[in-house]
C-alpha atoms as a PDB file:
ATOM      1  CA  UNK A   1       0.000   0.000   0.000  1.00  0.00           C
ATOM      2  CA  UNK A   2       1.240   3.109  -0.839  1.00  0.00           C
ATOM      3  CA  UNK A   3       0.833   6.436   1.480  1.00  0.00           C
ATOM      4  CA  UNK A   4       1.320  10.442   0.731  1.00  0.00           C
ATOM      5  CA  UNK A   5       0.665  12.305   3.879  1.00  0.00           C
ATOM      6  CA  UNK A   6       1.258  16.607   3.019  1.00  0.00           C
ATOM      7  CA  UNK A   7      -0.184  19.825   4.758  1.00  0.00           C
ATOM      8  CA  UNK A   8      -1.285  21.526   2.095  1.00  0.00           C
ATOM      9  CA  UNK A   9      -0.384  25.053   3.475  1.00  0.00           C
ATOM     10  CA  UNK A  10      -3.987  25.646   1.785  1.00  0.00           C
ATOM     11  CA  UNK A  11      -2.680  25.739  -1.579  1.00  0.00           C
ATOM     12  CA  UNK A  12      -0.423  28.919  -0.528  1.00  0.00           C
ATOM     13  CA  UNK A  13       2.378  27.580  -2.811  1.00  0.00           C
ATOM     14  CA  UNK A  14       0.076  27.101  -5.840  1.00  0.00           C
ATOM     15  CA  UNK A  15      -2.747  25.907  -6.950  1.00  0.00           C
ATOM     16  CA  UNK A  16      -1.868  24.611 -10.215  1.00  0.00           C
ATOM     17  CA  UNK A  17       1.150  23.606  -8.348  1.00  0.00           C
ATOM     18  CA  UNK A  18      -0.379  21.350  -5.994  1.00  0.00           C
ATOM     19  CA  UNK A  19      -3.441  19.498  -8.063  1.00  0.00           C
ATOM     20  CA  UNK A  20      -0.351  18.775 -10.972  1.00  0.00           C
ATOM     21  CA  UNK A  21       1.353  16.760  -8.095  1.00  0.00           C
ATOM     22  CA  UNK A  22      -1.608  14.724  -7.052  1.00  0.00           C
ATOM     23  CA  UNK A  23      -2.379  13.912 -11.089  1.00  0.00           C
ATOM     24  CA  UNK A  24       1.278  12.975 -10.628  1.00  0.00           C
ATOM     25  CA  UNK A  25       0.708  10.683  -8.156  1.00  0.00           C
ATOM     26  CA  UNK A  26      -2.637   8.653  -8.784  1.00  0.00           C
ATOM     27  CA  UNK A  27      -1.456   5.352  -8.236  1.00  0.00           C
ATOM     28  CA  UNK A  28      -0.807   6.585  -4.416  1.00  0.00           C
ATOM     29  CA  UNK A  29      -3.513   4.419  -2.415  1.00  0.00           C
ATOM     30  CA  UNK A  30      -4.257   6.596   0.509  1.00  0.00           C
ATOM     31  CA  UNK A  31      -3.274  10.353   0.514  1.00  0.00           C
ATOM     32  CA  UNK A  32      -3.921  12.124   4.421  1.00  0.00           C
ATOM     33  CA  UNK A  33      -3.826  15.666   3.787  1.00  0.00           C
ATOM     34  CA  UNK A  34      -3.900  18.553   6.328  1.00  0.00           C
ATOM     35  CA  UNK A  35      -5.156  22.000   6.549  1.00  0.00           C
ATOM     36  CA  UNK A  36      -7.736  21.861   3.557  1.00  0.00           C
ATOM     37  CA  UNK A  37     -10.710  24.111   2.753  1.00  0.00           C
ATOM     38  CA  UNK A  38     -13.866  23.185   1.368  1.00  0.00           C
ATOM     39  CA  UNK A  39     -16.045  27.241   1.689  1.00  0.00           C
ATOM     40  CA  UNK A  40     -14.367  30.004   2.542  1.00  0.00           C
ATOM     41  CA  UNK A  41     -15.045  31.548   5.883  1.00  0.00           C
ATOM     42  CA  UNK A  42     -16.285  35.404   5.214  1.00  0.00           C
ATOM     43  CA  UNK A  43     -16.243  36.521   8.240  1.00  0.00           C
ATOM     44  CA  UNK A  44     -12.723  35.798   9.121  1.00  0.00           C
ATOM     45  CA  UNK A  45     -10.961  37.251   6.305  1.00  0.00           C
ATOM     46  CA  UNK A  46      -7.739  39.575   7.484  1.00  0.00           C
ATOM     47  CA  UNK A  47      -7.830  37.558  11.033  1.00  0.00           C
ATOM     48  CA  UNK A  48      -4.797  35.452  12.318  1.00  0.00           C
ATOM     49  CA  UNK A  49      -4.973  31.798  11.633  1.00  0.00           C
ATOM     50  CA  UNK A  50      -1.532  30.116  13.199  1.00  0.00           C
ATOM     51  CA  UNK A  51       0.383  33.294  12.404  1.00  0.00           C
ATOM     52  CA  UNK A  52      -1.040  34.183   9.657  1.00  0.00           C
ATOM     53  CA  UNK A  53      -3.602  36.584   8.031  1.00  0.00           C
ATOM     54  CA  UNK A  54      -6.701  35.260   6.177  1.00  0.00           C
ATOM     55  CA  UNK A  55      -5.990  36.117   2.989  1.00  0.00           C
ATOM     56  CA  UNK A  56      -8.874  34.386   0.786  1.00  0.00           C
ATOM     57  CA  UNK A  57      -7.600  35.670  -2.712  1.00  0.00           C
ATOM     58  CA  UNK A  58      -4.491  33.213  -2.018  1.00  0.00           C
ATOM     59  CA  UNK A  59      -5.838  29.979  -0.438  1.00  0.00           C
ATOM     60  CA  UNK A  60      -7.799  27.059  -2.112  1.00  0.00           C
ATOM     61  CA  UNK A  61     -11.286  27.438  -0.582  1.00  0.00           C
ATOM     62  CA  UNK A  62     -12.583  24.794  -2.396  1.00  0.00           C
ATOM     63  CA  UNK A  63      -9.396  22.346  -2.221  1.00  0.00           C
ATOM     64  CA  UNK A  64     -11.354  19.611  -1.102  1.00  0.00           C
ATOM     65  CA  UNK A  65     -14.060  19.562  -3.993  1.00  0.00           C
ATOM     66  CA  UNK A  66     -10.531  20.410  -6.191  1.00  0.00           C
ATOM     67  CA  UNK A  67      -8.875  18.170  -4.808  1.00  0.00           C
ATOM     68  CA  UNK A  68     -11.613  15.270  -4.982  1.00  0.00           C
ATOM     69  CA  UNK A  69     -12.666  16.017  -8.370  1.00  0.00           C
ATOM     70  CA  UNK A  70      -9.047  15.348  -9.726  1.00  0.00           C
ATOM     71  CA  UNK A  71      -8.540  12.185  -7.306  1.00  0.00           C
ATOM     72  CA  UNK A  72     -11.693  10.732  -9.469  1.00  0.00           C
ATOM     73  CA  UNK A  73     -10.429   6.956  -8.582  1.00  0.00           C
ATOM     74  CA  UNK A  74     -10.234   7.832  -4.683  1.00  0.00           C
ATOM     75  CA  UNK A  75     -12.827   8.426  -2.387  1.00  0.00           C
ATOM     76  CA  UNK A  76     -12.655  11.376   0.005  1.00  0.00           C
ATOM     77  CA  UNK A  77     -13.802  11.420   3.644  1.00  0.00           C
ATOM     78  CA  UNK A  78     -13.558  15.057   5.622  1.00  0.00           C
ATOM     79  CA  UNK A  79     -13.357  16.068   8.711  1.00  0.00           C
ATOM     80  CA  UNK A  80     -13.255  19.598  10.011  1.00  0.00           C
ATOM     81  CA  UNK A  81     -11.925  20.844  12.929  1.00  0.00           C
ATOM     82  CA  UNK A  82     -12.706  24.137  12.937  1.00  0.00           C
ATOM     83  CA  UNK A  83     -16.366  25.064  12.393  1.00  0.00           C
ATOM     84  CA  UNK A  84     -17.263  22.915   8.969  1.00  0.00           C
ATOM     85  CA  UNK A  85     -14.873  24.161   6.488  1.00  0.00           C
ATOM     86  CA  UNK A  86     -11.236  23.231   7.531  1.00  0.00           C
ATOM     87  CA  UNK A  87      -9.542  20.222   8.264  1.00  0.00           C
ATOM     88  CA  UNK A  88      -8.433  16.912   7.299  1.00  0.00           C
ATOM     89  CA  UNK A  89      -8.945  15.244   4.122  1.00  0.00           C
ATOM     90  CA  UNK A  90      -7.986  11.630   3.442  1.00  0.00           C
ATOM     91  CA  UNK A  91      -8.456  10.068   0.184  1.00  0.00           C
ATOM     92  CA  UNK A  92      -8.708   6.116  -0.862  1.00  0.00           C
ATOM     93  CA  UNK A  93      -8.684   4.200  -3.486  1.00  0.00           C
ATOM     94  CA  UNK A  94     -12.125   3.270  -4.288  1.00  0.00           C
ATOM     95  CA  UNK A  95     -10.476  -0.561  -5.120  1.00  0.00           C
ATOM     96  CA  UNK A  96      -9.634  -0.831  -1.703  1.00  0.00           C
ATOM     97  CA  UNK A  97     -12.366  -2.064   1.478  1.00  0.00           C
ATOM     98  CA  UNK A  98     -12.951   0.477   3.982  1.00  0.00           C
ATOM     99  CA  UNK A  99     -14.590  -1.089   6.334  1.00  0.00           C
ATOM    100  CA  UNK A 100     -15.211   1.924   8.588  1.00  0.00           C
ATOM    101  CA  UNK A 101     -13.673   5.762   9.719  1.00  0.00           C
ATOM    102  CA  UNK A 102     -14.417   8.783  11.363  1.00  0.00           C
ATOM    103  CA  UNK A 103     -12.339  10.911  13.431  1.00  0.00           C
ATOM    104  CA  UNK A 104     -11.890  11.111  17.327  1.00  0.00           C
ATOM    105  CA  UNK A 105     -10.886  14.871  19.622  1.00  0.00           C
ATOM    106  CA  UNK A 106      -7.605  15.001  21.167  1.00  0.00           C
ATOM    107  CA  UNK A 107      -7.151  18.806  22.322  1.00  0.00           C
ATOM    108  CA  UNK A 108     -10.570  20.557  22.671  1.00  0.00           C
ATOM    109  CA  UNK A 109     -13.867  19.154  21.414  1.00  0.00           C
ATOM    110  CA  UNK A 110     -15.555  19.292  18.287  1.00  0.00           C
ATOM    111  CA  UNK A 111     -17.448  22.734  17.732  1.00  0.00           C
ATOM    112  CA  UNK A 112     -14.762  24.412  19.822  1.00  0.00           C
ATOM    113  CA  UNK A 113     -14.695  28.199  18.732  1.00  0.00           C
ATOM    114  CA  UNK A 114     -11.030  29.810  20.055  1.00  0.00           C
ATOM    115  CA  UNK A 115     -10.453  33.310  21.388  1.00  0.00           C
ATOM    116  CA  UNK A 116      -7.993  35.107  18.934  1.00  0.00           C
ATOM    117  CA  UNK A 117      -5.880  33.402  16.472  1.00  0.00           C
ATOM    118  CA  UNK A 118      -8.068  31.372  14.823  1.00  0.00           C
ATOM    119  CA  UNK A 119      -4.628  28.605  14.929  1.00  0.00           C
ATOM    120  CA  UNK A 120      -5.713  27.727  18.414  1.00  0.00           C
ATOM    121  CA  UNK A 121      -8.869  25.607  17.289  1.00  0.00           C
ATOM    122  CA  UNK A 122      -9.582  21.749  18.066  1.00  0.00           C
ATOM    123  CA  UNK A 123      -7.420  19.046  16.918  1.00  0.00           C
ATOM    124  CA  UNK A 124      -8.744  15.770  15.433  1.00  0.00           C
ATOM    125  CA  UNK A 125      -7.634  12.183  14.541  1.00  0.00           C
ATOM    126  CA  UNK A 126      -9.104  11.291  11.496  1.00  0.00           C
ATOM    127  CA  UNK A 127      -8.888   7.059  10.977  1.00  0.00           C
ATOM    128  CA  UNK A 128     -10.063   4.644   8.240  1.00  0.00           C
ATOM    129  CA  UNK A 129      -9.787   1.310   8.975  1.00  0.00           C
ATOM    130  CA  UNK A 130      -8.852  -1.342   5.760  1.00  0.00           C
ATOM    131  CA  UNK A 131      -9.600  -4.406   4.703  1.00  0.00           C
ATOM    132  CA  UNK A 132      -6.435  -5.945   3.006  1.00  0.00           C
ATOM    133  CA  UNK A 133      -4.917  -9.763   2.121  1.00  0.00           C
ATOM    134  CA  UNK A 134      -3.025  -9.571   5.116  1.00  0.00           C
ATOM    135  CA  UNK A 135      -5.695  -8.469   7.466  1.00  0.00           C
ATOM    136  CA  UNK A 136      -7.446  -5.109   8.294  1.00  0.00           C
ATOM    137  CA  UNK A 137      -4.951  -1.844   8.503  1.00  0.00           C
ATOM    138  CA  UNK A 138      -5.902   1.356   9.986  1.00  0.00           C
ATOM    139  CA  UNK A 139      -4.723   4.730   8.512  1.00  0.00           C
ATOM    140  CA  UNK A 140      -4.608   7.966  10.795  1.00  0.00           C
ATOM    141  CA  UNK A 141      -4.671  11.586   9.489  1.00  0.00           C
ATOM    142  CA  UNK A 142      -3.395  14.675  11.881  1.00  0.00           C
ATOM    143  CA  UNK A 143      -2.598  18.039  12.588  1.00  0.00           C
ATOM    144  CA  UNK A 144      -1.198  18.467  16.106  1.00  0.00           C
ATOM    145  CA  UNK A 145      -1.828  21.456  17.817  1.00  0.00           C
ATOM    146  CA  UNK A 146      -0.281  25.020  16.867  1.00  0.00           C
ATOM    147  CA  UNK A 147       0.015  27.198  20.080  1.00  0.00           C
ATOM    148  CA  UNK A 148       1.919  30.335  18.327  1.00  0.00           C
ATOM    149  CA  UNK A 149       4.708  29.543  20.873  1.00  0.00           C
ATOM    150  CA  UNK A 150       7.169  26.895  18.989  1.00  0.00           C
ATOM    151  CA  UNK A 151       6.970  23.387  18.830  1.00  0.00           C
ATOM    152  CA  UNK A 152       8.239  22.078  21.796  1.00  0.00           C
ATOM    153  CA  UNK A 153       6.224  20.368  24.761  1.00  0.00           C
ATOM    154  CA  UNK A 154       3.412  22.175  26.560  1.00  0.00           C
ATOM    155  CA  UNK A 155       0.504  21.184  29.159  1.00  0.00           C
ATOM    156  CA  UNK A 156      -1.649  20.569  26.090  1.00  0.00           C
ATOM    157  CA  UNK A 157       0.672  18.789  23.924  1.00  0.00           C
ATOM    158  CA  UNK A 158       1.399  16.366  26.599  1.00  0.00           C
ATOM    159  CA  UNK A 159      -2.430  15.352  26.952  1.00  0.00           C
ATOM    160  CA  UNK A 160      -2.788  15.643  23.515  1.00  0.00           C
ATOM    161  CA  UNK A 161      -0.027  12.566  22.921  1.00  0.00           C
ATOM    162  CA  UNK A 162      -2.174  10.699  26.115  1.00  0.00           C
ATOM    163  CA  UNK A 163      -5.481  11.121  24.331  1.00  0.00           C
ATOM    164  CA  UNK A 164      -3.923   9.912  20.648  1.00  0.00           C
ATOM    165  CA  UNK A 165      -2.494   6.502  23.140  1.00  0.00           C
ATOM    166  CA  UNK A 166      -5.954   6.663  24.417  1.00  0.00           C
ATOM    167  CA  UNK A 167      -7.350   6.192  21.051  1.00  0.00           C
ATOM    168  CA  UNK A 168      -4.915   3.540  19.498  1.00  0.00           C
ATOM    169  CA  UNK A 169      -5.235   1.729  22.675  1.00  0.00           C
ATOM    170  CA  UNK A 170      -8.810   1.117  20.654  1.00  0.00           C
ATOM    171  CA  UNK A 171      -7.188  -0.147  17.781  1.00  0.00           C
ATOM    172  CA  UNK A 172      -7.444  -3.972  17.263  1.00  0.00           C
ATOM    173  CA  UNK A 173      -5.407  -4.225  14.142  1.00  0.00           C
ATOM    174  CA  UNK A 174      -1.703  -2.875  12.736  1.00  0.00           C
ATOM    175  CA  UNK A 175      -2.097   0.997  12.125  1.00  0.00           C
ATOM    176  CA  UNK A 176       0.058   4.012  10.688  1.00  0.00           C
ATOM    177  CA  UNK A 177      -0.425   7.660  11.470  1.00  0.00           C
ATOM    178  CA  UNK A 178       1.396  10.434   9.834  1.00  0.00           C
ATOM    179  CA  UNK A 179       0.908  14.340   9.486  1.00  0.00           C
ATOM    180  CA  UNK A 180       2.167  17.724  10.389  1.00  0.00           C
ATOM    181  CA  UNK A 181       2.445  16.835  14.593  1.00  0.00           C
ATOM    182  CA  UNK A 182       3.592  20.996  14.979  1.00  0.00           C
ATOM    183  CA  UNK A 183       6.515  18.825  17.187  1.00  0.00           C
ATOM    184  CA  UNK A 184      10.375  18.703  17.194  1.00  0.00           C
ATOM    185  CA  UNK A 185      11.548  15.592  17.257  1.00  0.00           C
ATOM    186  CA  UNK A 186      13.242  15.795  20.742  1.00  0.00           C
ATOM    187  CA  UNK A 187      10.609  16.494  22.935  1.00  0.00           C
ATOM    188  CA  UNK A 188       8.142  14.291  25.602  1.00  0.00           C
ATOM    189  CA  UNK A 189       5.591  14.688  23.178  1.00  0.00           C
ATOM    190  CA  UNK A 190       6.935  12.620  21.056  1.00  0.00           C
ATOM    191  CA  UNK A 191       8.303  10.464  23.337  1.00  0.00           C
ATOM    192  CA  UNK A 192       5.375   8.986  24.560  1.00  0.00           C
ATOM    193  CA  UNK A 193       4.505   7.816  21.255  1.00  0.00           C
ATOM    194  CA  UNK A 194       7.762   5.993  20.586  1.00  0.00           C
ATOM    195  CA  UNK A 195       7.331   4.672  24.679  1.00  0.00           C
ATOM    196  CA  UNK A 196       3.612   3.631  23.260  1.00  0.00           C
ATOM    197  CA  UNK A 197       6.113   1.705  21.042  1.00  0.00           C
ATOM    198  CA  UNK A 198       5.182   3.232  17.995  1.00  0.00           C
ATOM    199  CA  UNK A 199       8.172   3.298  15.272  1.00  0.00           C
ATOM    200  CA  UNK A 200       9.282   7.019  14.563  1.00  0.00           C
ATOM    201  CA  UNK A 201      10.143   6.633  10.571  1.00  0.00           C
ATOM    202  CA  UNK A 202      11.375  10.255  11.003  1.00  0.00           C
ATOM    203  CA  UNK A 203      13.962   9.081  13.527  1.00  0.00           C
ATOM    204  CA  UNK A 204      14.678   6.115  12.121  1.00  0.00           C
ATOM    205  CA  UNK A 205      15.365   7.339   8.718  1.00  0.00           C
ATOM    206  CA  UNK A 206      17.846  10.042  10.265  1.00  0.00           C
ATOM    207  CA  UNK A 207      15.615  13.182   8.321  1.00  0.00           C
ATOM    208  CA  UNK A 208      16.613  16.751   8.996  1.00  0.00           C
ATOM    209  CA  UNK A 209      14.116  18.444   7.692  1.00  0.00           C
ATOM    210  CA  UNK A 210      10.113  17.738   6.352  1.00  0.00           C
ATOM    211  CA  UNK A 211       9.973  21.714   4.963  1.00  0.00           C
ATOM    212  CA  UNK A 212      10.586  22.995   1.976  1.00  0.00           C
ATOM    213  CA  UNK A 213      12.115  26.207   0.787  1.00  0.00           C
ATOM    214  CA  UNK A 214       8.634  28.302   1.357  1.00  0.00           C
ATOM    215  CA  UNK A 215       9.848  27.597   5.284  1.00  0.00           C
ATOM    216  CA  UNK A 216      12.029  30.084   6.405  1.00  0.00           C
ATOM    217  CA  UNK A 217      12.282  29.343  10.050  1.00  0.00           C
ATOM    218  CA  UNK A 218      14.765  27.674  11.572  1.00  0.00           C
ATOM    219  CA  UNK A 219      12.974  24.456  13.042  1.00  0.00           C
ATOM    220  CA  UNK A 220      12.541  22.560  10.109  1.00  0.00           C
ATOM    221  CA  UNK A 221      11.041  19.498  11.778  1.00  0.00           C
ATOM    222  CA  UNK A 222       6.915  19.075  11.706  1.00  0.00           C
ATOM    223  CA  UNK A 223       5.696  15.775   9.774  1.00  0.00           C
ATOM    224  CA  UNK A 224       5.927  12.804  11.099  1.00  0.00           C
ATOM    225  CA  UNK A 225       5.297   9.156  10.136  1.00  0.00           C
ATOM    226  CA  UNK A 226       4.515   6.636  12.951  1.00  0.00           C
ATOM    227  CA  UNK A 227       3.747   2.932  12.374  1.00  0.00           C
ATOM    228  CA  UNK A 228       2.540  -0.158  14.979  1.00  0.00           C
ATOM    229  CA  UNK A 229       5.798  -2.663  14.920  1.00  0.00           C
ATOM    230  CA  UNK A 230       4.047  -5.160  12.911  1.00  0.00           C
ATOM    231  CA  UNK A 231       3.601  -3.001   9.771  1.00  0.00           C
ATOM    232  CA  UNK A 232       6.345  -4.112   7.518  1.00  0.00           C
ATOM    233  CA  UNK A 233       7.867  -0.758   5.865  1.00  0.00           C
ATOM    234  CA  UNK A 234       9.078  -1.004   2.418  1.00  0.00           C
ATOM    235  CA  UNK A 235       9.622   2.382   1.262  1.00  0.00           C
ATOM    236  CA  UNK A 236      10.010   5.656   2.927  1.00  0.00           C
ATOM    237  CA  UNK A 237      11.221   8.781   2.405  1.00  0.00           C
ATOM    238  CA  UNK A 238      10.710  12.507   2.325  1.00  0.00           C
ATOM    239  CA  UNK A 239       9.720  13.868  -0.978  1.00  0.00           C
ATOM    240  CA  UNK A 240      11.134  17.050  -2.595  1.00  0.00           C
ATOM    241  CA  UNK A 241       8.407  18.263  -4.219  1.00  0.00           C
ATOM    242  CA  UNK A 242       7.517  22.286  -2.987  1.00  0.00           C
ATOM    243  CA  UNK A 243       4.038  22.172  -3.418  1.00  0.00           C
ATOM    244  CA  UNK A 244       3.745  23.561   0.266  1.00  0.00           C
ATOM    245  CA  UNK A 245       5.632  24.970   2.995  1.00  0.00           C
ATOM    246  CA  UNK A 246       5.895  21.452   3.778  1.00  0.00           C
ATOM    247  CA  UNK A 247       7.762  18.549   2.394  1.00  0.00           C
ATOM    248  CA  UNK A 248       5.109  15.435   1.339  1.00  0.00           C
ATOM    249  CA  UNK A 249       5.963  11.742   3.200  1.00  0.00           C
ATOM    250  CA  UNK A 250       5.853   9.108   0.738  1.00  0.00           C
ATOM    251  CA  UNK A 251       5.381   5.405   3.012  1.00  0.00           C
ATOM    252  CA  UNK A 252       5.619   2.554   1.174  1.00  0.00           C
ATOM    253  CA  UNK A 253       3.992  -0.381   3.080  1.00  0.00           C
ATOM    254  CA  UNK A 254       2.864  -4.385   2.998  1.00  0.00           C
END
């Protein structure tokens, strides 16, 4: 099974940009994608969202329907986090059994409406659970929290990591999560996921960076990949396509 997980930076980079990279890559079986639009959100235009100002002229309102349209041979399941309009997008192969998915809150809960940057809203696993020759595999789409402060550990980070356990403590079958976490790779966070025993593909693959050249701060570490030990990897790496502020993750997996 093959796996692109990319933050779209909302289609900042590029629009044509962006949807030429997913025609690109059609034969990719499950894409999780981050910080995607389906409306645009009127009333918000020229506020903050994680640092930045609301600028609708430059951000793919409709990615998801763009998105969607272009993915013709992949289904597309999304979940908001903020209000109905932004969030997580995953998209599968319509060959492929999904047998069910949804999404589960781990910082906030879902309707949460924050008090000034808009950056500060509720976070969300998004899962979809597979039915494959070698038995069912579960897929998990995130965006960790942004807290305009860095990402190293905070209060709410740390629960955060506890409720995401919480969750794949549900799990009854091999799983792999990947997304922008907002973490560096040093910190307790983290940590508890790899004392969880989850395999950090980041780590293990020795990467130094998952931003491109759009990114022009000096902690270059965000996206992550994380697989259950009995997922056997067979490819993965960190693409160098700049379709985003961020770098895609291409996983490669039985």
């Amino acid at each position: 099974m093959k796996l692109i997980s990319l933050n779209t930076w909302g289609g900042r980079a590029g629009k044509e940009k962006l949807l030429a990279f997913f025609a690109a890559h059609k034969d990719v079986d499950v894409f999780c994608l981050q910080e995607v639009w389906s409306a645009p959100y009127e009333h918000l235009e020229g506020h903050s969202a994680g640092g930045l100002s609301i600028d609708h002229s430059n951000i793919m309102v409709y990615g998801m329907q763009e998105i969607s349209t272009l993915l013709e041979s992949h289904t597309a399941y999304f979940k908001p986090h903020h209000l109905d309009n932004y969030g997580l997008m995953m998209l599968v192969k319509k060959d492929l059994d999904v047998i069910s998915e949804g999404d589960v809150f781990v910082y906030k809960d879902r309707g949460h409406i924050p008090e000034g940057d808009v950056g500060l809203h509720a976070r969300n696993v998004q899962f979809a659970t597979i039915a494959t020759k070698n038995g069912n595999r579960s897929i998990l789409n995130f965006h960790g929290l942004w807290n305009g402060g860095g990402k190293g550990d905070s209060e709410d980070r740390l629960l955060q990591s506890d409720r995401i356990i919480q969750f794949m403590k549900t799990l009854s079958n091999p799983y792999v999560m990947s997304g922008d976490f907002n973490l560096l790779p040093n910190t307790q966070s983290i940590k508890k996921l790899e004392d969880f025993g989850l395999r950090n593909l980041i780590r293990e693959h020795n990467i130094i960076s998952t931003r491109t050249s759009f990114y022009t701060k000096a902690e270059k570490f965000a996206d992550y990949a994380l697989t259950s030990k009995e997922i056997i990897i067979k490819d993965f790496k960190v693409l160098t396509d700049e379709v985003s502020d961020h770098s895609p993750l291409y996983l490669e997996f039985e």
